[in-house]
C-alpha atoms as a PDB file:
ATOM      1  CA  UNK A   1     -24.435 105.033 -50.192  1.00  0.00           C
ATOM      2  CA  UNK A   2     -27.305 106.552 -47.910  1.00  0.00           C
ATOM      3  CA  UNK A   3     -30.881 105.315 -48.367  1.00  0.00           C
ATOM      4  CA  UNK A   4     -33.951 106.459 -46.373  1.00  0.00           C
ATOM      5  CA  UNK A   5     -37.266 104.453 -46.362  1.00  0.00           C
ATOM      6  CA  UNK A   6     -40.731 105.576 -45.687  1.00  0.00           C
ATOM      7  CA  UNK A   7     -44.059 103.539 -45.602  1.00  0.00           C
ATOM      8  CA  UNK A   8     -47.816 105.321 -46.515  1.00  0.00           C
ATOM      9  CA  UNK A   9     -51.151 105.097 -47.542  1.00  0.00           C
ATOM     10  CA  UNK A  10     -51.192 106.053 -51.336  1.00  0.00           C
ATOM     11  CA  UNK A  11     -49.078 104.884 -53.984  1.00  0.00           C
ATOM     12  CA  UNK A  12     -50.865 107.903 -56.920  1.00  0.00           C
ATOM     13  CA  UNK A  13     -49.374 110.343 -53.906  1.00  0.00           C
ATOM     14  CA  UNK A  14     -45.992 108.693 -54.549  1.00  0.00           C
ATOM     15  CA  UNK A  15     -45.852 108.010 -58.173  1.00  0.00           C
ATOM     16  CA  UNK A  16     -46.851 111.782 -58.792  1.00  0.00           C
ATOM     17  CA  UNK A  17     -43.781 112.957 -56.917  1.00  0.00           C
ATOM     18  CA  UNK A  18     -41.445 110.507 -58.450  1.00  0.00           C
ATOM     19  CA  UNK A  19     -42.777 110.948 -61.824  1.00  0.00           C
ATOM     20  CA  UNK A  20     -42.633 115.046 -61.490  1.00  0.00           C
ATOM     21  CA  UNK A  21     -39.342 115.764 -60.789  1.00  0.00           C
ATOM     22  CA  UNK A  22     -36.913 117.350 -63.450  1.00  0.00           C
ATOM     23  CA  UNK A  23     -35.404 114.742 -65.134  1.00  0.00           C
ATOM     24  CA  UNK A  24     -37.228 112.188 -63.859  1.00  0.00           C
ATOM     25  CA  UNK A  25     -36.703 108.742 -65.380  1.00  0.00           C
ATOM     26  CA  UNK A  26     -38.609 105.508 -64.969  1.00  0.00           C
ATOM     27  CA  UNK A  27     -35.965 102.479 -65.290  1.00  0.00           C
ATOM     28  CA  UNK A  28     -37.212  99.883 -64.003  1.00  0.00           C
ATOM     29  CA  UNK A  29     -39.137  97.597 -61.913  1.00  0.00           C
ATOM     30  CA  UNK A  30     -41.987  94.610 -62.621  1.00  0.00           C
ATOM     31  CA  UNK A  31     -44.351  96.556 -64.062  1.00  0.00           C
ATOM     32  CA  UNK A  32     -46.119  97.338 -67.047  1.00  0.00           C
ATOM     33  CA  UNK A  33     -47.701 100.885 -66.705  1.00  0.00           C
ATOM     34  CA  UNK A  34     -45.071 103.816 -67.555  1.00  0.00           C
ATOM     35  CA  UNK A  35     -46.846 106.959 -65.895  1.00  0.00           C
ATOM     36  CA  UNK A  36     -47.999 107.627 -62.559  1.00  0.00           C
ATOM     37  CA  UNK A  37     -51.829 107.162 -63.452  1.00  0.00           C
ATOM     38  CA  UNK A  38     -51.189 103.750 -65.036  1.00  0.00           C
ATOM     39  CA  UNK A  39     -48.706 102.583 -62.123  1.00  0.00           C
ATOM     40  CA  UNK A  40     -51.167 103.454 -59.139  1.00  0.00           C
ATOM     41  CA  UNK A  41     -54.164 101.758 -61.041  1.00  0.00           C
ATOM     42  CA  UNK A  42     -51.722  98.245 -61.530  1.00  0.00           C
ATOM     43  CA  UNK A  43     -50.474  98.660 -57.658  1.00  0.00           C
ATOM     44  CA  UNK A  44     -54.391  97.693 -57.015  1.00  0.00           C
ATOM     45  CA  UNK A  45     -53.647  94.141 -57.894  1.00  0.00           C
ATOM     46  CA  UNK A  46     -51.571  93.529 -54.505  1.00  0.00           C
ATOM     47  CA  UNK A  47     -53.996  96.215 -52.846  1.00  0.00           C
ATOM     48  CA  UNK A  48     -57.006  93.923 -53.409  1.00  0.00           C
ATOM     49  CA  UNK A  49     -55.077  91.002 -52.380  1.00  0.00           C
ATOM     50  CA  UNK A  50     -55.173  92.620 -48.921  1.00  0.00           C
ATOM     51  CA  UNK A  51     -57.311  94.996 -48.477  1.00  0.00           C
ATOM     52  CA  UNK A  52     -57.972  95.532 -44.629  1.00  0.00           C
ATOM     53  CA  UNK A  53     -53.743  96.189 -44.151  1.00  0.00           C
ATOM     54  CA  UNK A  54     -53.042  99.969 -43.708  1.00  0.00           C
ATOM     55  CA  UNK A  55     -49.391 101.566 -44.542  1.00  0.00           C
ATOM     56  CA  UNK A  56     -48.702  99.208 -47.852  1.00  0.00           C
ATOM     57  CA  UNK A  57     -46.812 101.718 -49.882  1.00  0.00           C
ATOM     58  CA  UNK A  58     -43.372 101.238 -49.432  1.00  0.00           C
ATOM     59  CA  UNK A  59     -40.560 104.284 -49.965  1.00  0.00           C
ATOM     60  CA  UNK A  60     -37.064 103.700 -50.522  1.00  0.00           C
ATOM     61  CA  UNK A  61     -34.109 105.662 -51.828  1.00  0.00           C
ATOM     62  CA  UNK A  62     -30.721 105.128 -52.617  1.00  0.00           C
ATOM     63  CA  UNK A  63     -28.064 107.871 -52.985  1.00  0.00           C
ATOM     64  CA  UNK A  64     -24.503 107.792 -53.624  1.00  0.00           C
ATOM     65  CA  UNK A  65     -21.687 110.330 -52.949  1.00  0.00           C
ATOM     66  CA  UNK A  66     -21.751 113.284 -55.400  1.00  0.00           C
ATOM     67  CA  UNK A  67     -18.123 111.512 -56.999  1.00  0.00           C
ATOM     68  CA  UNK A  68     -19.839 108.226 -57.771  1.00  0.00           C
ATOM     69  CA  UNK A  69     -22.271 107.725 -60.524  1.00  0.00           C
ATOM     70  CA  UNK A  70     -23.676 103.768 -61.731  1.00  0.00           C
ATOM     71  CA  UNK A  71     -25.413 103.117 -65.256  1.00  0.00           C
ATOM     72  CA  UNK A  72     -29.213 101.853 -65.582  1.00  0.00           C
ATOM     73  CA  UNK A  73     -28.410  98.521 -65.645  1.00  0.00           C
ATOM     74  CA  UNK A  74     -26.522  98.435 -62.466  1.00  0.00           C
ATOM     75  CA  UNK A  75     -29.018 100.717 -60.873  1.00  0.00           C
ATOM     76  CA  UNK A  76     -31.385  98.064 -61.751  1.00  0.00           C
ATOM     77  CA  UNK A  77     -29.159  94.750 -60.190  1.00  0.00           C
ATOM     78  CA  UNK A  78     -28.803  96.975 -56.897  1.00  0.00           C
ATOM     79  CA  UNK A  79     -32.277  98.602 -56.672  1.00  0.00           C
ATOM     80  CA  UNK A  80     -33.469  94.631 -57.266  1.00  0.00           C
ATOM     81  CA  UNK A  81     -31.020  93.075 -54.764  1.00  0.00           C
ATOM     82  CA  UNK A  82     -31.694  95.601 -51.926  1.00  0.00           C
ATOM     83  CA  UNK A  83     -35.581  94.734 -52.249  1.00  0.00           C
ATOM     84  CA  UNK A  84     -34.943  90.827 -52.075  1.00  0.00           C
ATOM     85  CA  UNK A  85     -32.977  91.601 -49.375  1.00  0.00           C
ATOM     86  CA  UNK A  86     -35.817  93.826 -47.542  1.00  0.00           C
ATOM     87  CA  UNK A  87     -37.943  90.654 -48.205  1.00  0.00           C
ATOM     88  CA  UNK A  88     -39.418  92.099 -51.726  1.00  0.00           C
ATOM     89  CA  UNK A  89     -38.953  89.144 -53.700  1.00  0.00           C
ATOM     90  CA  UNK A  90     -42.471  88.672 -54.472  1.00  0.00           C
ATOM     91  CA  UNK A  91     -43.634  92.344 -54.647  1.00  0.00           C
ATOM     92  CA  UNK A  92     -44.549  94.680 -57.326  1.00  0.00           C
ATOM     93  CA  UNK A  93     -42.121  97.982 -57.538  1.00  0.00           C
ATOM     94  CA  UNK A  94     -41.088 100.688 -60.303  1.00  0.00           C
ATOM     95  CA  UNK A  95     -37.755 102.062 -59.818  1.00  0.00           C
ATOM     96  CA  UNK A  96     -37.282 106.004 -61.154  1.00  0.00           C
ATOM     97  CA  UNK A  97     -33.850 107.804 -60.855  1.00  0.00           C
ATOM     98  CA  UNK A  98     -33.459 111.477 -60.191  1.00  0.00           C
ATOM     99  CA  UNK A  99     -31.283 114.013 -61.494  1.00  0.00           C
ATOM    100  CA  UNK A 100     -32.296 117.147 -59.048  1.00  0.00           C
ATOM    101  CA  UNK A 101     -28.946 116.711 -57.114  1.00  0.00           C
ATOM    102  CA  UNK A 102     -25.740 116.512 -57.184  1.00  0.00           C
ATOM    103  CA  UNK A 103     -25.746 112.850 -55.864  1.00  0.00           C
ATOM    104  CA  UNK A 104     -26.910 110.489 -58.057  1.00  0.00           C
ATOM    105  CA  UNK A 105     -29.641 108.335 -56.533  1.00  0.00           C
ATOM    106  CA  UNK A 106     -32.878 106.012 -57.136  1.00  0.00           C
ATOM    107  CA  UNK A 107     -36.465 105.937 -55.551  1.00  0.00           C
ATOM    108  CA  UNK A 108     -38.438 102.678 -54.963  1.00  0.00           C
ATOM    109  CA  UNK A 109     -42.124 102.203 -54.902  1.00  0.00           C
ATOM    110  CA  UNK A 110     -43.543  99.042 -53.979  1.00  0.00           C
ATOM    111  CA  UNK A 111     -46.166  97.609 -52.637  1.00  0.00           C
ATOM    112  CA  UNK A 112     -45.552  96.215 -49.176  1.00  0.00           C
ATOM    113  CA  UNK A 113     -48.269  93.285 -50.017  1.00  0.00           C
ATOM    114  CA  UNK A 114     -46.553  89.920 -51.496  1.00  0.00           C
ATOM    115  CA  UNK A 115     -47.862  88.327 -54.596  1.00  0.00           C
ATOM    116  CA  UNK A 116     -47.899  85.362 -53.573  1.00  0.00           C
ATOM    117  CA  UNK A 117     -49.860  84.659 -50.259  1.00  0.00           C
ATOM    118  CA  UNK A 118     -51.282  88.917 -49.654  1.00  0.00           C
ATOM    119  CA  UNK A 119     -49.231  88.733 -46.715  1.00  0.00           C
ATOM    120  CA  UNK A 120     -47.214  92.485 -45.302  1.00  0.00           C
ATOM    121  CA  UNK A 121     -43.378  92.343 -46.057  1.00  0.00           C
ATOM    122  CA  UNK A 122     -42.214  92.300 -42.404  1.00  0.00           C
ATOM    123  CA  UNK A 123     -40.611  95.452 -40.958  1.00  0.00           C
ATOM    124  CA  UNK A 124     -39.010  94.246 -37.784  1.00  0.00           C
ATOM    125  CA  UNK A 125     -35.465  95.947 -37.946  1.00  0.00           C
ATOM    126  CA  UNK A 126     -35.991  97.265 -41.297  1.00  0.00           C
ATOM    127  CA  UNK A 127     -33.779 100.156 -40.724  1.00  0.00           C
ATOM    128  CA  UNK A 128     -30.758  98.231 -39.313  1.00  0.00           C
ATOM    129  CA  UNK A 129     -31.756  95.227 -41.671  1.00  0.00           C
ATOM    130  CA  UNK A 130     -31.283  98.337 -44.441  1.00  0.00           C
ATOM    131  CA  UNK A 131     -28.150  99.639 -43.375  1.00  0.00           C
ATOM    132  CA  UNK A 132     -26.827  96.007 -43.163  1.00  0.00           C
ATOM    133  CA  UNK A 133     -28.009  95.828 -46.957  1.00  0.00           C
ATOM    134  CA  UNK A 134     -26.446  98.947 -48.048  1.00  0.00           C
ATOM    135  CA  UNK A 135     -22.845  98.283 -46.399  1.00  0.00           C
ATOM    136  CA  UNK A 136     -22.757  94.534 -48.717  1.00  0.00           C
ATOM    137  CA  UNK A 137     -23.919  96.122 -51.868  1.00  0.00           C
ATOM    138  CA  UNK A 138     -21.550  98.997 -50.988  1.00  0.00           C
ATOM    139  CA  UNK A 139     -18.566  96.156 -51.552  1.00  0.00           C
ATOM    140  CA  UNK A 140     -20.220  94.043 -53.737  1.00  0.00           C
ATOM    141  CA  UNK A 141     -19.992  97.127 -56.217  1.00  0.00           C
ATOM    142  CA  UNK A 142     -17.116  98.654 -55.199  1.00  0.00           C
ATOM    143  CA  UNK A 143     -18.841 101.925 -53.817  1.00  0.00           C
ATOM    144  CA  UNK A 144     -17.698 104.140 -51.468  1.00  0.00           C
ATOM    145  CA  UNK A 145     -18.531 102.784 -48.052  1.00  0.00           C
ATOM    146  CA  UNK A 146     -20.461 105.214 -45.898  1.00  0.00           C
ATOM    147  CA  UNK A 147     -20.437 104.876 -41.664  1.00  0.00           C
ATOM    148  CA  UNK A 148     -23.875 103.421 -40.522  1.00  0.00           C
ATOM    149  CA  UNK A 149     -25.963 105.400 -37.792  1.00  0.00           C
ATOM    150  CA  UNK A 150     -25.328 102.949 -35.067  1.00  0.00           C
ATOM    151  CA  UNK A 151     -21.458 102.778 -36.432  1.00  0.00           C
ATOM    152  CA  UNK A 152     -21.359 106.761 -36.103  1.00  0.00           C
ATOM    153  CA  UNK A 153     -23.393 106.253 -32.853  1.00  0.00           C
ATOM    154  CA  UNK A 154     -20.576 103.638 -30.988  1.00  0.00           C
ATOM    155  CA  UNK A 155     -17.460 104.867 -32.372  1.00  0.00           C
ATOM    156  CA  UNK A 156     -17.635 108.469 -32.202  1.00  0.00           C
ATOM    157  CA  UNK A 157     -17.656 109.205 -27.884  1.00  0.00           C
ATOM    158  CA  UNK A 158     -18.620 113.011 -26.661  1.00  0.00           C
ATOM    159  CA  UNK A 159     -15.971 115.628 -25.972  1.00  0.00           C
ATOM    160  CA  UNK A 160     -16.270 114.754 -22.217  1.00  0.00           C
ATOM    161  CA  UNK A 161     -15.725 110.987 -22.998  1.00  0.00           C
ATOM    162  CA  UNK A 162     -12.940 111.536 -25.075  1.00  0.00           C
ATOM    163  CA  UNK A 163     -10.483 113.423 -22.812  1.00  0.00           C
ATOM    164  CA  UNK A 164     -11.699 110.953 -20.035  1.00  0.00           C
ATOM    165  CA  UNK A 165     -10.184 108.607 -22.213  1.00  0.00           C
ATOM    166  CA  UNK A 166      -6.707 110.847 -23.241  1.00  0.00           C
ATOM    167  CA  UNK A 167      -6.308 111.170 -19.415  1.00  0.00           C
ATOM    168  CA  UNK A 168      -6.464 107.908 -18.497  1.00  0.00           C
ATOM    169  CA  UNK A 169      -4.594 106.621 -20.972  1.00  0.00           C
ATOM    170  CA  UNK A 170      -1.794 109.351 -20.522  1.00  0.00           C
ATOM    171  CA  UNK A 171      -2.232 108.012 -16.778  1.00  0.00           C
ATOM    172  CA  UNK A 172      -1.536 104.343 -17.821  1.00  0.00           C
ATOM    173  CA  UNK A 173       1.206 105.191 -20.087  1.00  0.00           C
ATOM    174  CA  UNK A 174       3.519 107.257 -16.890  1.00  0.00           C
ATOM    175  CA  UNK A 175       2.599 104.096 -14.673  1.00  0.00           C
ATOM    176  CA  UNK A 176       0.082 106.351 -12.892  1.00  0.00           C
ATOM    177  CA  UNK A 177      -2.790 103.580 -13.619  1.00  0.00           C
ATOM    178  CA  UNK A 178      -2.580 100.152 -13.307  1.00  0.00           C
ATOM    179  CA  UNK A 179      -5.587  99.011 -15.921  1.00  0.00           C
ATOM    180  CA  UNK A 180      -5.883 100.732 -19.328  1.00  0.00           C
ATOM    181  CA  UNK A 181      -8.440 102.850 -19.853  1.00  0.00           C
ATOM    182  CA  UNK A 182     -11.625 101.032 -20.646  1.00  0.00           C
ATOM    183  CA  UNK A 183     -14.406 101.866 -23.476  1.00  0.00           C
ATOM    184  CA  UNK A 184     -17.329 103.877 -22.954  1.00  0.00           C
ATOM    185  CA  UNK A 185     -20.357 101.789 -21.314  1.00  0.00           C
ATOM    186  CA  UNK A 186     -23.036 103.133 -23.430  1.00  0.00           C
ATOM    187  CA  UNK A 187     -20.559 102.170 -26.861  1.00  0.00           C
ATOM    188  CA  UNK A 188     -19.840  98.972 -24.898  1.00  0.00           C
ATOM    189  CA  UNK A 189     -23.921  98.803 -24.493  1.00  0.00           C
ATOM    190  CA  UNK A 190     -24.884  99.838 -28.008  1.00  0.00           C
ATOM    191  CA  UNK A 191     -22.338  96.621 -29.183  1.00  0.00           C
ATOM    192  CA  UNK A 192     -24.220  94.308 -26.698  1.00  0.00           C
ATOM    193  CA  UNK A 193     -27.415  95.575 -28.887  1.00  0.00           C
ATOM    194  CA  UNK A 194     -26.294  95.026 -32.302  1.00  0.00           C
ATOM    195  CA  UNK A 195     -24.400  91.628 -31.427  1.00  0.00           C
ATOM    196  CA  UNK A 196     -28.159  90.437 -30.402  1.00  0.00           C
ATOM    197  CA  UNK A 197     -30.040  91.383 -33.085  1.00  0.00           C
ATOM    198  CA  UNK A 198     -28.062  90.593 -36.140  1.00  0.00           C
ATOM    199  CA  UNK A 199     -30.032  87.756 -36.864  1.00  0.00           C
ATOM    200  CA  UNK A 200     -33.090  89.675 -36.783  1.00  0.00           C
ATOM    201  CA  UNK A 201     -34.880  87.639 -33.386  1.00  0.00           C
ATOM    202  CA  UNK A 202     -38.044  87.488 -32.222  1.00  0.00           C
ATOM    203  CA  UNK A 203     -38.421  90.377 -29.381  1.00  0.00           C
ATOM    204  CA  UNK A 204     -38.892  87.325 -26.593  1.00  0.00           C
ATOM    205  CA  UNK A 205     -35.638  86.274 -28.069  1.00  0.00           C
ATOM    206  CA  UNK A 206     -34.223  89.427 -28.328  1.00  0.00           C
ATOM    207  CA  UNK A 207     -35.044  90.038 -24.472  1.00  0.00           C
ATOM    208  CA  UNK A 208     -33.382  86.794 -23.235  1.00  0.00           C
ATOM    209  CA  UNK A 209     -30.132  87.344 -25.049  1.00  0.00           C
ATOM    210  CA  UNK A 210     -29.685  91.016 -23.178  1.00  0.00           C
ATOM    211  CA  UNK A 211     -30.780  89.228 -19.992  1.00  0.00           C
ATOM    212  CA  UNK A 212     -28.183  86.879 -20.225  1.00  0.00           C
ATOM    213  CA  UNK A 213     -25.766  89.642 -20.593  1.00  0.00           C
ATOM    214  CA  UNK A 214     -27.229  91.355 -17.799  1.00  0.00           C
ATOM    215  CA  UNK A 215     -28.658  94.031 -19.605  1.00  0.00           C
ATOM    216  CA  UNK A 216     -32.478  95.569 -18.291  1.00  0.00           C
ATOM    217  CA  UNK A 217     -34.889  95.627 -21.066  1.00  0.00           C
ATOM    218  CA  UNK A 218     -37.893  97.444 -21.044  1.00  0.00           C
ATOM    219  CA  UNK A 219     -40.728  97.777 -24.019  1.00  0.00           C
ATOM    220  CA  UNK A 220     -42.928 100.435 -23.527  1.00  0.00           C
ATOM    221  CA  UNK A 221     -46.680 100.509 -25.303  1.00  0.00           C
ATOM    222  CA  UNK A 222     -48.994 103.036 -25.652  1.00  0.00           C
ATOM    223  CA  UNK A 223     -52.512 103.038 -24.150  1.00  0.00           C
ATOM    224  CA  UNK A 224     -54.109 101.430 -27.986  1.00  0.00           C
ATOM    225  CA  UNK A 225     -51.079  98.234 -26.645  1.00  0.00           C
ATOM    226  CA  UNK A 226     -48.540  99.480 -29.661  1.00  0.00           C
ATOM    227  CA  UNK A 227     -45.226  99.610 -29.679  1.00  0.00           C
ATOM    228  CA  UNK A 228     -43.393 103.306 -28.406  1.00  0.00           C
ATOM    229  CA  UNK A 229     -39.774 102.040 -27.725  1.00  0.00           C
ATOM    230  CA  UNK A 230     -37.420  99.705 -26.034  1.00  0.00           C
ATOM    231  CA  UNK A 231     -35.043 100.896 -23.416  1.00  0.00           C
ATOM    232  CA  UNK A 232     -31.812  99.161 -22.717  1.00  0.00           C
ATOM    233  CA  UNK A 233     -29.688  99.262 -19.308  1.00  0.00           C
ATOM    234  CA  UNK A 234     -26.383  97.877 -18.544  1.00  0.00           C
ATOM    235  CA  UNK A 235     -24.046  98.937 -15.908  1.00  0.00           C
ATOM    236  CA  UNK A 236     -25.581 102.444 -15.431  1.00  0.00           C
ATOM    237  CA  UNK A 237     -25.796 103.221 -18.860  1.00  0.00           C
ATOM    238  CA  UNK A 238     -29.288 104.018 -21.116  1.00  0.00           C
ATOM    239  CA  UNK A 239     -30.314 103.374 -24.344  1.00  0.00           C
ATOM    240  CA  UNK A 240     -33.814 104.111 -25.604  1.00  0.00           C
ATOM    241  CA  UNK A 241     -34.884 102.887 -29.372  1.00  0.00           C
ATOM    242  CA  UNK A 242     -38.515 104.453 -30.785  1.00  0.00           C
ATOM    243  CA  UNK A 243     -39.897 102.563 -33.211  1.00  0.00           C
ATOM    244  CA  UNK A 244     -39.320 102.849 -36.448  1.00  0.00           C
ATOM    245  CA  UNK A 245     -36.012 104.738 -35.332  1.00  0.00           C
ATOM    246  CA  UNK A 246     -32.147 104.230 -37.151  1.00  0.00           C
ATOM    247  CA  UNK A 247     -30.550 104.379 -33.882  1.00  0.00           C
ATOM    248  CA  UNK A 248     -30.708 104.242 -30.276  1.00  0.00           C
ATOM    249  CA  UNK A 249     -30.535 107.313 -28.375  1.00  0.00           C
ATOM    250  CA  UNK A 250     -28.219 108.238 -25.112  1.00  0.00           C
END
């Protein structure tokens, strides 16, 4: 299962997509409106309950490979648990599924503002904290699993990288090396990375984890003081992270 999250400024912007697409089908969600017009008008309850926070729409969708399909009702149990998850658990969201491709897949508006105390759903990690999300439900529902972005990113080494490591392990093999050949540095890096931040930590305890494994980190800000990036180095080896980003790039 993929899913892709976005965050904006207008939920009527939203809803009008969702709602307009062929086949479009509302099916679930905490809500009482059941059109676009109705939906954006309710989403001002959380809106007012905040009103100075920018970015409170929240986007996500989940698709499935074009040989899986799920009913309403377990459409509903996933799109729910994935949200909890996400830290949605006091949050109002609508839940339409699409029938405009081959894969079968749901959208899922909600407001980024909880219910309970106004406060912004925090978005440190989201996208890792996501693909974490995705990989459970994936065998919690028996669904297809589907490689991650960072998986894809550490376990699949360049061309150069991979006859480096045929050759060196012919090498060993004939007695021609004494060691075995060793990983990559920056897939040896990137595992530092995810090892660290599976808990989700702070980014002061993010920083002295890395340190303590000798790895250089670096957090770049713009000239208004917000966050651009991290960079990571270890050994020789680079990794640089924007904000917002699914991976980390060479």
């Amino acid at each position: 299962m993929i899913g892709n999250q976005t965050k904006g400024r207008g939920f009527r912007g939203l809803l009008n997509y969702l709602e307009s697409q062929k086949d479009a089908k509302l099916i679930g969600g905490n809500m009482g409106g059941n059109n676009a017009r109705a939906l954006a008008r309710e989403f001002k309850i959380s809106r007012q309950l905040n009103p100075e926070a920018d970015r409170v729409v929240y986007h996500a969708s989940l698709s499935l490979p074009d040989n899986e399909r799920l009913d309403e009702l377990t459409w509903n149990e996933l799109a729910n648990r994935y949200l909890e998850e996400m830290g949605f658990d006091s949050n109002q969201y609508v839940v339409y599924r699409h029938s405009n491709t081959e894969h079968d897949h749901i959208h899922i508006c909600a407001s980024r503002i909880r219910l309970d105390n106004g406060k912004i759903v925090h978005d440190s990690w989201d996208y890792k904290r996501s693909e974490t999300i995705i990989r459970q439900l994936e065998r919690d529902y028996g669904l297809q699993q589907t490689q991650s972005s960072h998986e894809k990113l550490s376990r699949n080494p360049s061309i150069g990288q991979q006859k480096r490591l045929e050759r060196e392990h012919s090498e060993y093999i004939n007695g021609e090396r004494l060691t075995p050949q060793e990983r990559p540095i920056k897939q040896q890096l990137q595992e530092l990375i995810d090892r660290a931040i599976v808990d989700k930590p702070t980014m002061p305890q993010l920083v002295e984890r890395l340190q303590l494994q000798g790895v250089e980190v670096r957090h770049g800000l713009t000239r208004n003081g917000k966050s651009k990036g991290i960079s990571y180095s270890w050994k020789g080896a680079m990794r640089f992270c924007e904000v917002g980003q699914k991976k980390c790039d060479r």
